[in-house]
N, C-alpha and C. Protein backbone atom coordinates (compact mmCIF):
# COMPACT_ATOMS: atom_id res chain seq x y z
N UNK A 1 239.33 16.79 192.24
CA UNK A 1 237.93 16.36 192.04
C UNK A 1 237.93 15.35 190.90
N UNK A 2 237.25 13.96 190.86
CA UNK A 2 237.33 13.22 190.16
C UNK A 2 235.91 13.17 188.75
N UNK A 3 236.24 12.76 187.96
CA UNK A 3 235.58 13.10 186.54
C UNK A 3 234.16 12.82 187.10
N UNK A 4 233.57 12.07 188.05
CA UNK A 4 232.40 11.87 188.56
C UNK A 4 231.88 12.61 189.22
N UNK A 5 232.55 13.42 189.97
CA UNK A 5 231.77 14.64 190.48
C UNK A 5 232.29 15.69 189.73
N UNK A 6 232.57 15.79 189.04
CA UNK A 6 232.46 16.96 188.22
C UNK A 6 231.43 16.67 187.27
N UNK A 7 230.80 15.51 186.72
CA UNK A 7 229.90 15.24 185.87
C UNK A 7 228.43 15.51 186.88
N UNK A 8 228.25 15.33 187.40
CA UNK A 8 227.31 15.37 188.82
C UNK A 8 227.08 17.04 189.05
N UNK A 9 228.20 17.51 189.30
CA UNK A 9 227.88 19.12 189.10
C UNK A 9 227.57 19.71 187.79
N UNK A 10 228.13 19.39 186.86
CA UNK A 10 227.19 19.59 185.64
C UNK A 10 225.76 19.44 185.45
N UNK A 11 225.70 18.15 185.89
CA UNK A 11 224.38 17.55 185.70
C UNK A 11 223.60 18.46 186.94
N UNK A 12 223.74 18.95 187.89
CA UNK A 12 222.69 19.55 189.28
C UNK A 12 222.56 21.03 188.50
N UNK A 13 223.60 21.60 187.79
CA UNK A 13 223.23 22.79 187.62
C UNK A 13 222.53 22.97 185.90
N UNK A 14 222.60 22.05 185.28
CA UNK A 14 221.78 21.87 184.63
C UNK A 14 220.46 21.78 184.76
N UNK A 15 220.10 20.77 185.79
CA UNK A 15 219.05 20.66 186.00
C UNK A 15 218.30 21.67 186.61
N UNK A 16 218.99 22.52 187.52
CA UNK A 16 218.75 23.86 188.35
C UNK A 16 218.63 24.80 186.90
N UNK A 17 218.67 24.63 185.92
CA UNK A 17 218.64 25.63 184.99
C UNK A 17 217.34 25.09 184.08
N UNK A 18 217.54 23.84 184.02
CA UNK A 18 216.09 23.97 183.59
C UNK A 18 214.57 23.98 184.39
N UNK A 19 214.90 24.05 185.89
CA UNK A 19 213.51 24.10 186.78
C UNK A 19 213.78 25.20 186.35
N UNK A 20 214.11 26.41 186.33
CA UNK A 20 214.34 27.18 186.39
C UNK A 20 213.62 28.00 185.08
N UNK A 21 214.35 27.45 184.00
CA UNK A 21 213.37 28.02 182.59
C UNK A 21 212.08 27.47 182.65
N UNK A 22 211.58 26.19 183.41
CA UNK A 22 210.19 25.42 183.45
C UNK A 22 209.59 26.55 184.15
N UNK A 23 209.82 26.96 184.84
CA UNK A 23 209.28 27.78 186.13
C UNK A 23 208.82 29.08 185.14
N UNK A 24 209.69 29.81 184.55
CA UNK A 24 209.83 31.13 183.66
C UNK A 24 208.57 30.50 182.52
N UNK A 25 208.30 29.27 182.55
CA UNK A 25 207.36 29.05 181.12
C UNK A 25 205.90 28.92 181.58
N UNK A 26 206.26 28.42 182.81
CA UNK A 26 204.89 27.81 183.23
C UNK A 26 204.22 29.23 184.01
N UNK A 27 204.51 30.66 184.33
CA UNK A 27 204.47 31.93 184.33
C UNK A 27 203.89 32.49 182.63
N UNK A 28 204.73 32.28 182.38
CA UNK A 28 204.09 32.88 180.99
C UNK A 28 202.83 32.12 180.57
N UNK A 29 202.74 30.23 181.08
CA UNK A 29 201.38 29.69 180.56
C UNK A 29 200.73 30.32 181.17
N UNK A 30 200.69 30.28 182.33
CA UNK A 30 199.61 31.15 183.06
C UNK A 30 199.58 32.46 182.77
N UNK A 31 200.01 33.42 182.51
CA UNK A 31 199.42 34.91 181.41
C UNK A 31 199.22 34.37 180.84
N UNK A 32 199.36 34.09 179.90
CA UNK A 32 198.92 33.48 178.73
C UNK A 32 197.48 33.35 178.71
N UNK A 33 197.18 32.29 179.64
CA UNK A 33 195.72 31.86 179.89
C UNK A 33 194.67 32.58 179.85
N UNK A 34 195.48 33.50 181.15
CA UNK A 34 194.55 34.35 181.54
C UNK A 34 193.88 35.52 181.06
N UNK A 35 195.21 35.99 179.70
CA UNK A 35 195.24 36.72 179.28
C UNK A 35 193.68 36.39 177.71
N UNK A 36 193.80 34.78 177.48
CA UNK A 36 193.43 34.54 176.42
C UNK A 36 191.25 34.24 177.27
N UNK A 37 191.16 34.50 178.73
CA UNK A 37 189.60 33.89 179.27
C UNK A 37 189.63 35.46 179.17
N UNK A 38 190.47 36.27 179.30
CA UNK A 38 190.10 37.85 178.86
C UNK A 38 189.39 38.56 177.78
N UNK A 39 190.21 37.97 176.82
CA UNK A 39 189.61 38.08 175.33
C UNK A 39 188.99 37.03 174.89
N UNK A 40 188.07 36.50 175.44
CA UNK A 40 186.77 35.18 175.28
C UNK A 40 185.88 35.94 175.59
N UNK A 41 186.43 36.25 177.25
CA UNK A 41 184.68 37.30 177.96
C UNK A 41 184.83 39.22 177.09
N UNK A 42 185.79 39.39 176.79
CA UNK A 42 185.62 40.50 175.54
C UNK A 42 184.89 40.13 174.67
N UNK A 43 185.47 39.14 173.80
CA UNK A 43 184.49 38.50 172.18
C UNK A 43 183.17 38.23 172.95
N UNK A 44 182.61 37.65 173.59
CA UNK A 44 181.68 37.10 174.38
C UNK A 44 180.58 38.37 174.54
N UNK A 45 181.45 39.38 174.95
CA UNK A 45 180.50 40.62 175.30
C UNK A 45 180.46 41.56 173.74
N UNK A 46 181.44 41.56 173.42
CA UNK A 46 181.65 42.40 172.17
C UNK A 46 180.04 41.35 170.88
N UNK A 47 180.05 40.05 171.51
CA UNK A 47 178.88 39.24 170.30
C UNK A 47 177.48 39.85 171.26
N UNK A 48 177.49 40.10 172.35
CA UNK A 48 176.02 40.13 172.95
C UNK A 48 175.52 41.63 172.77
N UNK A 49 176.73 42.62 172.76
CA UNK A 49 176.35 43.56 172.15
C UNK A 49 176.08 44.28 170.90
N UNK A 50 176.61 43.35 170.15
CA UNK A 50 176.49 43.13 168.46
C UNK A 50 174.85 42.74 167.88
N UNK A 51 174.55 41.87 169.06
CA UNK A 51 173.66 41.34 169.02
C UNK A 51 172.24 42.23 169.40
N UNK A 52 172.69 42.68 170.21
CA UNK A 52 171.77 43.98 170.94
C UNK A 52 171.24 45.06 169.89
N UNK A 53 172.56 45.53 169.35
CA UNK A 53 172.51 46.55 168.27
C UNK A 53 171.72 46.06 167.24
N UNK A 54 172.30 44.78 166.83
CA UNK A 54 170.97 44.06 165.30
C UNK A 54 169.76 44.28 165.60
N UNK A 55 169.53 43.90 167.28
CA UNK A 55 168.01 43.44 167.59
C UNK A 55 167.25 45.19 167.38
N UNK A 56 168.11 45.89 167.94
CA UNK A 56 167.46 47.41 167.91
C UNK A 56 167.50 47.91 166.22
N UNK A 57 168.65 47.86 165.68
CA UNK A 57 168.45 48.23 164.60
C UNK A 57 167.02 47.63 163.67
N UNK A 58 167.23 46.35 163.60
CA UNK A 58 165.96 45.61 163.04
C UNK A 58 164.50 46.33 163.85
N UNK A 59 164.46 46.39 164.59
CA UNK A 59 163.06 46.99 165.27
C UNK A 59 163.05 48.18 164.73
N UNK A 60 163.68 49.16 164.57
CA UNK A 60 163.64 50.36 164.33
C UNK A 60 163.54 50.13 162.86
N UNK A 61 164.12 49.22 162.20
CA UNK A 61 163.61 49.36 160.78
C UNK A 61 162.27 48.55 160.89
N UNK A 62 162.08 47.74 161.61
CA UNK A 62 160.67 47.25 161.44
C UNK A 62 159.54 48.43 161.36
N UNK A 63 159.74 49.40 162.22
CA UNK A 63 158.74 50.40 162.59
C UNK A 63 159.19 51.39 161.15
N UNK A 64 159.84 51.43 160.95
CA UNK A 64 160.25 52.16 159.47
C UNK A 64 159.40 51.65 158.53
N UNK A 65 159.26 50.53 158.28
CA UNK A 65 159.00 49.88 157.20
C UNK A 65 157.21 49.65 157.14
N UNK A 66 156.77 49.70 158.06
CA UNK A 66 155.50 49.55 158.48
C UNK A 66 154.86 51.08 158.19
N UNK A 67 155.46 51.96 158.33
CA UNK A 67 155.09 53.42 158.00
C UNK A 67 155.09 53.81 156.29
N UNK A 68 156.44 53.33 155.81
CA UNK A 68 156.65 53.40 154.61
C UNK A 68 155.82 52.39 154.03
N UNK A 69 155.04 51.47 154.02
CA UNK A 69 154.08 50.42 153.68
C UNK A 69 153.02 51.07 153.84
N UNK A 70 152.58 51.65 154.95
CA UNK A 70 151.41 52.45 155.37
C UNK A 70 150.44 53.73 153.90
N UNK A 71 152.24 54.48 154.06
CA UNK A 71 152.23 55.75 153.16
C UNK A 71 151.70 55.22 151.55
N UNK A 72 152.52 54.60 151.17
CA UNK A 72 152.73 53.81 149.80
C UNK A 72 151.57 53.47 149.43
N UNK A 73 150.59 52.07 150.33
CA UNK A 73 149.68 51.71 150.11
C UNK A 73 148.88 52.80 150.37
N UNK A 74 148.25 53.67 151.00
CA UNK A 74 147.30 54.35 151.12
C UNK A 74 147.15 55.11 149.04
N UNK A 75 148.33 55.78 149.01
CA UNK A 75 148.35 56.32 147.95
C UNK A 75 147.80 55.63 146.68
N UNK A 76 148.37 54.04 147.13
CA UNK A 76 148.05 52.95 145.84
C UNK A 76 146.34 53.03 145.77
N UNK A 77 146.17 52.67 146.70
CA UNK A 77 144.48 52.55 147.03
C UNK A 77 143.85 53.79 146.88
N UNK A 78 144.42 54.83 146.52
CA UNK A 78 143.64 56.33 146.50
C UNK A 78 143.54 55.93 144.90
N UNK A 79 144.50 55.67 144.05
CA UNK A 79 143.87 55.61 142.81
C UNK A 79 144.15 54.51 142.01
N UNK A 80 144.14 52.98 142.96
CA UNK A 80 143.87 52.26 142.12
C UNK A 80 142.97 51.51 142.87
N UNK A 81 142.64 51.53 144.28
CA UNK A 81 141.36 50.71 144.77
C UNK A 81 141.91 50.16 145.74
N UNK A 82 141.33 49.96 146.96
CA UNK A 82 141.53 49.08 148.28
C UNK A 82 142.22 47.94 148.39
N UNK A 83 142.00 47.16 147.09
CA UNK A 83 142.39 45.57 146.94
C UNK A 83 144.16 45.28 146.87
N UNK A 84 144.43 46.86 146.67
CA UNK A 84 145.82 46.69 146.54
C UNK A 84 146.79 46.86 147.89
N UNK A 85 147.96 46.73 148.20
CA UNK A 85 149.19 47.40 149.12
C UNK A 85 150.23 46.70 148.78
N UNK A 86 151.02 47.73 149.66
CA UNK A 86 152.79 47.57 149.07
C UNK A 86 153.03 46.28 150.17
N UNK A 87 154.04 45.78 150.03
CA UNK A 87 155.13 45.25 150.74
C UNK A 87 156.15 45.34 150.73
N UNK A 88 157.31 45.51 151.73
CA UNK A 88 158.76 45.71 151.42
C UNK A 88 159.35 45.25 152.09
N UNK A 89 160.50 43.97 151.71
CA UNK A 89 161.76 43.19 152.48
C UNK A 89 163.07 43.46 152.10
N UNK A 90 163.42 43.49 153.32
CA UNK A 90 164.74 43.90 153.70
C UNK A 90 165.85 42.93 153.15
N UNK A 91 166.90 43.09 152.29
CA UNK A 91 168.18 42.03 152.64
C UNK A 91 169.49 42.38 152.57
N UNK A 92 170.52 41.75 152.46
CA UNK A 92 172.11 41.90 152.85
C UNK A 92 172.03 41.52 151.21
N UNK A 93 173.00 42.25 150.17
CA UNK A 93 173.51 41.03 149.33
C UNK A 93 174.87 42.39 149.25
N UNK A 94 175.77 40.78 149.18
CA UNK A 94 177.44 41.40 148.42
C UNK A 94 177.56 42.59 149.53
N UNK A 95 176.88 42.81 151.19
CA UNK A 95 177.06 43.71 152.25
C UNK A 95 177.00 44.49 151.70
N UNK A 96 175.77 45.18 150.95
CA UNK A 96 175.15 46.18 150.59
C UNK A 96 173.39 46.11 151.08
N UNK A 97 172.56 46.95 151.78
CA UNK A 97 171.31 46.83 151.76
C UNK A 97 170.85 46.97 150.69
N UNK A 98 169.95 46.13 150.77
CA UNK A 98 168.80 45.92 149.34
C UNK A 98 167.57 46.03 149.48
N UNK A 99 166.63 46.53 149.16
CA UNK A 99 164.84 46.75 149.15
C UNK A 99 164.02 46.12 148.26
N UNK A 100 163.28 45.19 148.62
CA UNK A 100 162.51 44.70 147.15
C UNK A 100 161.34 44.99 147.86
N UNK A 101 160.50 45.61 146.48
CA UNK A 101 159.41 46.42 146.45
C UNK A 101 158.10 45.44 145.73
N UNK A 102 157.09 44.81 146.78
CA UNK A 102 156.04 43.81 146.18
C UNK A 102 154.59 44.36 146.34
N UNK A 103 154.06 44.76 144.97
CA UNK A 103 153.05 44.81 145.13
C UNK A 103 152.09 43.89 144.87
N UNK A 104 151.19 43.37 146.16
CA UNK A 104 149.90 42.47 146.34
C UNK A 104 148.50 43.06 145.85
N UNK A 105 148.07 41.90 145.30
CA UNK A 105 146.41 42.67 144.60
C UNK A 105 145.67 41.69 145.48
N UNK A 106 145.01 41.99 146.47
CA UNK A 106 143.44 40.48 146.46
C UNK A 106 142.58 40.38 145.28
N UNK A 107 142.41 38.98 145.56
CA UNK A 107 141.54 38.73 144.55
C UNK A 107 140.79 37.83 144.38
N UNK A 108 139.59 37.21 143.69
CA UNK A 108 138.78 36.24 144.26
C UNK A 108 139.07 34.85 144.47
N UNK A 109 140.69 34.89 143.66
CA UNK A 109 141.12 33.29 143.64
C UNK A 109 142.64 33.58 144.53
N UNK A 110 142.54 34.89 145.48
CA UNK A 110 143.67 34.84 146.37
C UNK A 110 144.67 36.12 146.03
N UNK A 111 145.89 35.95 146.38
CA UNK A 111 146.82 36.94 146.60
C UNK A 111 147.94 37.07 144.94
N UNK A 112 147.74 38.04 144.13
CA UNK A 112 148.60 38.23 143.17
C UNK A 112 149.89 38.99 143.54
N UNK A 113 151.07 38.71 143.13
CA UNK A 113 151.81 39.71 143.48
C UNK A 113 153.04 39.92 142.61
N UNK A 114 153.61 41.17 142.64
CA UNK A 114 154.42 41.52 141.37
C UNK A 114 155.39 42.42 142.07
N UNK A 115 156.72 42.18 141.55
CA UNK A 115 157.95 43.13 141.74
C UNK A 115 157.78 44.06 140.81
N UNK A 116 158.90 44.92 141.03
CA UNK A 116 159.31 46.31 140.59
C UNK A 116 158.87 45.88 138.83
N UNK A 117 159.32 44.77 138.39
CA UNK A 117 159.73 44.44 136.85
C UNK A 117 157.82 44.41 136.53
N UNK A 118 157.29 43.96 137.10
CA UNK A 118 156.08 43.85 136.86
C UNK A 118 155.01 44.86 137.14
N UNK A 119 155.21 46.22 137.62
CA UNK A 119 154.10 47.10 137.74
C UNK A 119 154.43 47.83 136.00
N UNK A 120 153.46 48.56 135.93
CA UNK A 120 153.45 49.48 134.88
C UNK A 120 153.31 50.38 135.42
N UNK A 121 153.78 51.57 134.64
CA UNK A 121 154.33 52.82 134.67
C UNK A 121 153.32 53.75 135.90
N UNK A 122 152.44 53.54 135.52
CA UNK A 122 151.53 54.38 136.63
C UNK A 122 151.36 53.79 137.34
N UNK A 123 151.61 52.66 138.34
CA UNK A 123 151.46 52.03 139.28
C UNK A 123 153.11 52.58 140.29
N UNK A 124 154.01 52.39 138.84
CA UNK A 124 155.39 52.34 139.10
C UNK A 124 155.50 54.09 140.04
N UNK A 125 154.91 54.94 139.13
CA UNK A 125 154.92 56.39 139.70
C UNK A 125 154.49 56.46 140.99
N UNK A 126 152.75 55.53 141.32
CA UNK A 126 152.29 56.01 142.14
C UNK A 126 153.08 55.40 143.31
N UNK A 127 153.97 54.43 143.46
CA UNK A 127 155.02 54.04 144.69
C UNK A 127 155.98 54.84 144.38
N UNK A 128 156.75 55.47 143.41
CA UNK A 128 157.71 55.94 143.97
C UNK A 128 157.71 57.55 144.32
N UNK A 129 156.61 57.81 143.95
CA UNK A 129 156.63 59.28 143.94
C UNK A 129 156.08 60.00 145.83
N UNK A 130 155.27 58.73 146.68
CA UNK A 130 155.47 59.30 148.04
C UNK A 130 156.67 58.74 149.11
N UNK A 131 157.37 58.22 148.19
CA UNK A 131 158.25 57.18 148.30
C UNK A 131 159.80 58.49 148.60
N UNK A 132 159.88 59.26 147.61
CA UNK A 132 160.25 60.57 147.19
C UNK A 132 160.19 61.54 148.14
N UNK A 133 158.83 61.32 148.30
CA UNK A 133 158.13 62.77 149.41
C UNK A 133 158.79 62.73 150.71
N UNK A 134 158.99 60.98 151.32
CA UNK A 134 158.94 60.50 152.56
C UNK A 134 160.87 61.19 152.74
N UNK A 135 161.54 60.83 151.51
CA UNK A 135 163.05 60.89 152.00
C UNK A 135 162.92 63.05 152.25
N UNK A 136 162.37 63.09 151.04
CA UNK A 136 162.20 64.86 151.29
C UNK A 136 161.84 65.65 152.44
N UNK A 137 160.80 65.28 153.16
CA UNK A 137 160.30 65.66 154.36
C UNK A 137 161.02 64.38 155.52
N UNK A 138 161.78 63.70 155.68
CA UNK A 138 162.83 62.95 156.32
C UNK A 138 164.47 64.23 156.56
N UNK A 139 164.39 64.76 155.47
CA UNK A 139 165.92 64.96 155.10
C UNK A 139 165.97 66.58 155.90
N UNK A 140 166.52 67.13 156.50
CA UNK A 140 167.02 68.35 157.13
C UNK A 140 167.90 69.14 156.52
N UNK A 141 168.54 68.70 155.32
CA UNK A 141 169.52 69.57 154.46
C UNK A 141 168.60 70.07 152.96
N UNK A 142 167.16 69.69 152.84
CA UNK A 142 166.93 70.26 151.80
C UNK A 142 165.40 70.93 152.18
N UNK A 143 165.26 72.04 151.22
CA UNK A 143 163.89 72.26 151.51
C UNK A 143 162.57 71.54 151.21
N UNK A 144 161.51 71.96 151.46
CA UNK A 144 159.78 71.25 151.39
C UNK A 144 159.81 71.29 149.73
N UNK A 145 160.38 70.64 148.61
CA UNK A 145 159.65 71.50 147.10
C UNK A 145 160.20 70.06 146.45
N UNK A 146 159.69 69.72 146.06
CA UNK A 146 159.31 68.25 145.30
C UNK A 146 159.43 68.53 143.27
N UNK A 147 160.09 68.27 143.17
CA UNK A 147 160.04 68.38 141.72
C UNK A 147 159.65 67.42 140.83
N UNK A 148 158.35 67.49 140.12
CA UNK A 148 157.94 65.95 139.40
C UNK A 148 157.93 66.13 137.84
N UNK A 149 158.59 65.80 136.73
CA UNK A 149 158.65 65.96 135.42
C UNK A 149 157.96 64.43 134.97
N UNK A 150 157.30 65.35 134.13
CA UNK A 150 155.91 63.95 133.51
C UNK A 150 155.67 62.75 134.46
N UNK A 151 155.31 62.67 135.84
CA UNK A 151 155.75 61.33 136.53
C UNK A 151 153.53 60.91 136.04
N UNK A 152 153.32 59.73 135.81
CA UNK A 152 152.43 59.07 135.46
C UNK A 152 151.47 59.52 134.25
N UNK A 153 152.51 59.86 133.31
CA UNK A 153 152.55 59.79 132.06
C UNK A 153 151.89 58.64 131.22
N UNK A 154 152.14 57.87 131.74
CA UNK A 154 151.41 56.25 131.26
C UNK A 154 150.09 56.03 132.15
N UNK A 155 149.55 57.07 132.76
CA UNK A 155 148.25 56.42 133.72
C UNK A 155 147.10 56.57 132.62
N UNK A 156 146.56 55.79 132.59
CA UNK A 156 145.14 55.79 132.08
C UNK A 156 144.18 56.84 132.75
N UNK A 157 143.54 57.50 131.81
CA UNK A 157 142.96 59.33 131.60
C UNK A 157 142.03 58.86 132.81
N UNK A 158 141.03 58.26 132.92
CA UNK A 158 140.06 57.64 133.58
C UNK A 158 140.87 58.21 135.06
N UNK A 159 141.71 58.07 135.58
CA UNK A 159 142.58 57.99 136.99
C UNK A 159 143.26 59.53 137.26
N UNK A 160 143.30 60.30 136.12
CA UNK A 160 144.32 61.86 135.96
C UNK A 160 143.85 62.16 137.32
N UNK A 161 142.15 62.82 137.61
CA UNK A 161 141.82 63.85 138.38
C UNK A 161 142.58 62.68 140.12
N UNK A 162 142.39 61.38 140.31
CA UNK A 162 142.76 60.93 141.24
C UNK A 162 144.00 61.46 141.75
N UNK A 163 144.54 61.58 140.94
CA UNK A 163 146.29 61.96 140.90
C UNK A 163 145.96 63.09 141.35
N UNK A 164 145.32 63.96 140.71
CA UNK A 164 145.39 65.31 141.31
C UNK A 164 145.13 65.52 142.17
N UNK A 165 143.81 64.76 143.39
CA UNK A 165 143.68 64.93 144.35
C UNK A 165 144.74 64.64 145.47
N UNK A 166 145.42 63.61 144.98
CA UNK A 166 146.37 62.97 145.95
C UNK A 166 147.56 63.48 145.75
N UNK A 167 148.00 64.32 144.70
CA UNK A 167 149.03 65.40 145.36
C UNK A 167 148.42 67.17 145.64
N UNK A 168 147.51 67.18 145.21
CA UNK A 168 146.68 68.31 146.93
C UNK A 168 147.39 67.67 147.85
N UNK A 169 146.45 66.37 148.03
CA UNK A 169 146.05 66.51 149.70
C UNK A 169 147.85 66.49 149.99
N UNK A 170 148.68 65.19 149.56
CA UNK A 170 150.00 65.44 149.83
C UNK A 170 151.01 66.54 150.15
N UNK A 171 150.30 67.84 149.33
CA UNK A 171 151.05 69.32 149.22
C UNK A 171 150.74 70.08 150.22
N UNK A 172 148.95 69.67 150.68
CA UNK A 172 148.42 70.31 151.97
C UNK A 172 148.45 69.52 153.70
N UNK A 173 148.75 68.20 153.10
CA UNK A 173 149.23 67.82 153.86
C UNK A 173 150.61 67.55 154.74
N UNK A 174 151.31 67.84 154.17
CA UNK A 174 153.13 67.63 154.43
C UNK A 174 153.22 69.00 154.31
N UNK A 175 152.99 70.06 154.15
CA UNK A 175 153.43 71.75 153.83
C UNK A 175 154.40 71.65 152.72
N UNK A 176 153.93 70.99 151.32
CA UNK A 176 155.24 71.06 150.90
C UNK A 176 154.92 71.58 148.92
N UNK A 177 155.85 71.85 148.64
CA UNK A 177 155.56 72.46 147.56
C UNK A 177 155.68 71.94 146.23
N UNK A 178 154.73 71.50 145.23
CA UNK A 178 155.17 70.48 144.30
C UNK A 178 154.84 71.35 143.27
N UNK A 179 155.82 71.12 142.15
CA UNK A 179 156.07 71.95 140.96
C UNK A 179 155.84 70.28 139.91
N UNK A 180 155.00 70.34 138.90
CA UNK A 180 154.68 69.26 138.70
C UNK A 180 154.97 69.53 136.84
N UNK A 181 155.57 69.18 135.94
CA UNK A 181 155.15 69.28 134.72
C UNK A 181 154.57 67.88 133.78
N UNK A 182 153.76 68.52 133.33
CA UNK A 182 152.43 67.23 132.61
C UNK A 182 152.11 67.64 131.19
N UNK A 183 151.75 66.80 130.50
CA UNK A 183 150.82 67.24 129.67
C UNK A 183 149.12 66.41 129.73
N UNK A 184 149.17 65.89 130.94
CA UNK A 184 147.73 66.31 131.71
C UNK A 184 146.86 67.19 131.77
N UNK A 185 146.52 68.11 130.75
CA UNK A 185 145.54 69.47 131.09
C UNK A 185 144.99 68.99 132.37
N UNK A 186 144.16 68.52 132.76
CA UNK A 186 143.01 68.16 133.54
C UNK A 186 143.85 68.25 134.76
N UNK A 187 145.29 67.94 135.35
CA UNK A 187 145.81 68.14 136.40
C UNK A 187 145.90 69.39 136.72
N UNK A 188 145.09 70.35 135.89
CA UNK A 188 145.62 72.18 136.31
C UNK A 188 144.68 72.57 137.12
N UNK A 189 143.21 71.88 137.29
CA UNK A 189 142.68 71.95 138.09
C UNK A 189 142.68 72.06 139.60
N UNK A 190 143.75 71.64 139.79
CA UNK A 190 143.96 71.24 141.45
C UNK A 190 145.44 72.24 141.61
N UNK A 191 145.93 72.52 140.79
CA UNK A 191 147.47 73.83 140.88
C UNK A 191 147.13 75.34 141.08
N UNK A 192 147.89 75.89 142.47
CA UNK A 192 147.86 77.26 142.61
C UNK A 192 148.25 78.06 141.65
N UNK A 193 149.19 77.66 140.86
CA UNK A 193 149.37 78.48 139.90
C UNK A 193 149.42 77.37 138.11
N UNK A 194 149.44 77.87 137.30
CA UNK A 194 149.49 77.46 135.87
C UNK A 194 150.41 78.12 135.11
N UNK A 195 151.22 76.91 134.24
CA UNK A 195 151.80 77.74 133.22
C UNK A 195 151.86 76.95 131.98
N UNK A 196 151.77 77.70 131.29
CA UNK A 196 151.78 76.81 129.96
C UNK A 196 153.23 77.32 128.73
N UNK A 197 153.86 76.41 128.79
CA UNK A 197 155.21 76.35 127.73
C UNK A 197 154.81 76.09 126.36
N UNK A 198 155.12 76.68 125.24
CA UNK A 198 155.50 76.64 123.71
C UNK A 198 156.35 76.58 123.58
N UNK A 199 156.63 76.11 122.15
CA UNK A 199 158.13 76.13 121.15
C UNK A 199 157.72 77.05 119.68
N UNK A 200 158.68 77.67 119.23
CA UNK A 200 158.25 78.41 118.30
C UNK A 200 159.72 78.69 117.54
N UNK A 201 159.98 78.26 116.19
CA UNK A 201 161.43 78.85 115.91
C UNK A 201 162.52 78.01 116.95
N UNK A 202 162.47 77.19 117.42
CA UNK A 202 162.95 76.85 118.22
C UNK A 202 163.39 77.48 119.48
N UNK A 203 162.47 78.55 119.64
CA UNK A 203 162.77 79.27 120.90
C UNK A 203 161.14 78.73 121.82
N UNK A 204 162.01 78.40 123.47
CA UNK A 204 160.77 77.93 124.58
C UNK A 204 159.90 79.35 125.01
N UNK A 205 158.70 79.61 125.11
CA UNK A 205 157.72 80.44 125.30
C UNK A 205 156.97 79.89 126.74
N UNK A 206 157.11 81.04 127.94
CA UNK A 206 156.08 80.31 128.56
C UNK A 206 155.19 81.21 129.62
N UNK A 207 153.86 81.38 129.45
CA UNK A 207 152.67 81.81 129.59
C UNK A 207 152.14 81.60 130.81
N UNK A 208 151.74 82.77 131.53
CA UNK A 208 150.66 82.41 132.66
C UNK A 208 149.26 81.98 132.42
N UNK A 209 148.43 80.97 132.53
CA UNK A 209 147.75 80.88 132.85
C UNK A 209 146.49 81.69 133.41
């Protein structure tokens, strides 16, 4: 056999070796492909149901939030007047939920409004304290009994008996049991029971009513 056909058979089975790996590649392009319009219509479905879930979640907090606005303001307006209600927006920061808490006044030259930094103390109580109630009577691991130590301490005397009415009605309304300590005299009016604490010698004393 002369050096020319032996170069010639080199060269055919070479070439037979690379249709050959072309063939083995152009198999794998195609998985490949197919494999990759797979995980498009996955991501594709995996975003529409992502999407689904936001849309429900957001509604369901919408209807949350509209209740908890409801509760809040009613209370505001029990003892500070109609002109007032809460507002509350939702946000993401650093993928943590966040709540900012705005209270709106009307007024004759329009809409005032103030964050958390800006209520005073008895305004501050009267949002967070049904605010309190709502997670309590929400929650299934604890019982109906509300515990309040000095909460609207800073309210102006003029407003005490309001307070008192509006945790009645709250106590008779929700079935729930509030143990309240004040130095409010005037709030004993509206309590099933009374007690009154001393100090003496430095020992606590405390008295039925």
């Amino acid at each position: 056999m002369n050096t020319a056909q032996q170069e010639l058979d080199i060269r055919k089975k070479d070439l037979a070796r690379k249709r050959s790996e072309n063939a083995l590649l152009n198999r794998q392009i195609d998985t490949s492909e197919k494999r990759i319009l797979e995980l498009v219509a996955s991501l594709d479905l995996a975003k529409d149901a992502l999407v689904f879930l936001t849309d429900l979640a957001d509604g369901r907090r919408g209807a949350m939030k509209g209740k908890i606005e409801t509760v809040v303001t009613e209370a505001l307006r029990l003892i500070y007047g109609n002109s007032y209600r809460i507002e509350l927006s939702y946000s993401v920061k650093n993928n943590r939920s966040n709540l900012e808490i705005e209270m709106v006044r009307d007024t004759a030259t329009g809409e005032v409004r103030r964050d958390m930094n800006g209520f005073g103390g008895g305004v501050a109580d009267t949002i967070s304290v049904p605010l309190r109630l709502m997670v309590l009577v929400g929650s299934r691991k604890t019982d109906k009994v509300c515990i309040l130590d000095e909460c609207w301490k800073h309210i102006d005397a003029g407003r005490i008996e309001l307070v008192g009415k509006f945790l009645r009605a709250l106590s008779e309304q929700l079935g729930m049991q509030v143990i309240f300590a004040t130095h409010h005299l005037p709030l004993q009016q509206f309590a099933d029971q009374v007690y009154h604490t001393s100090e003496k010698d430095g020992k606590s004393a405390v008295k039925v009513a």
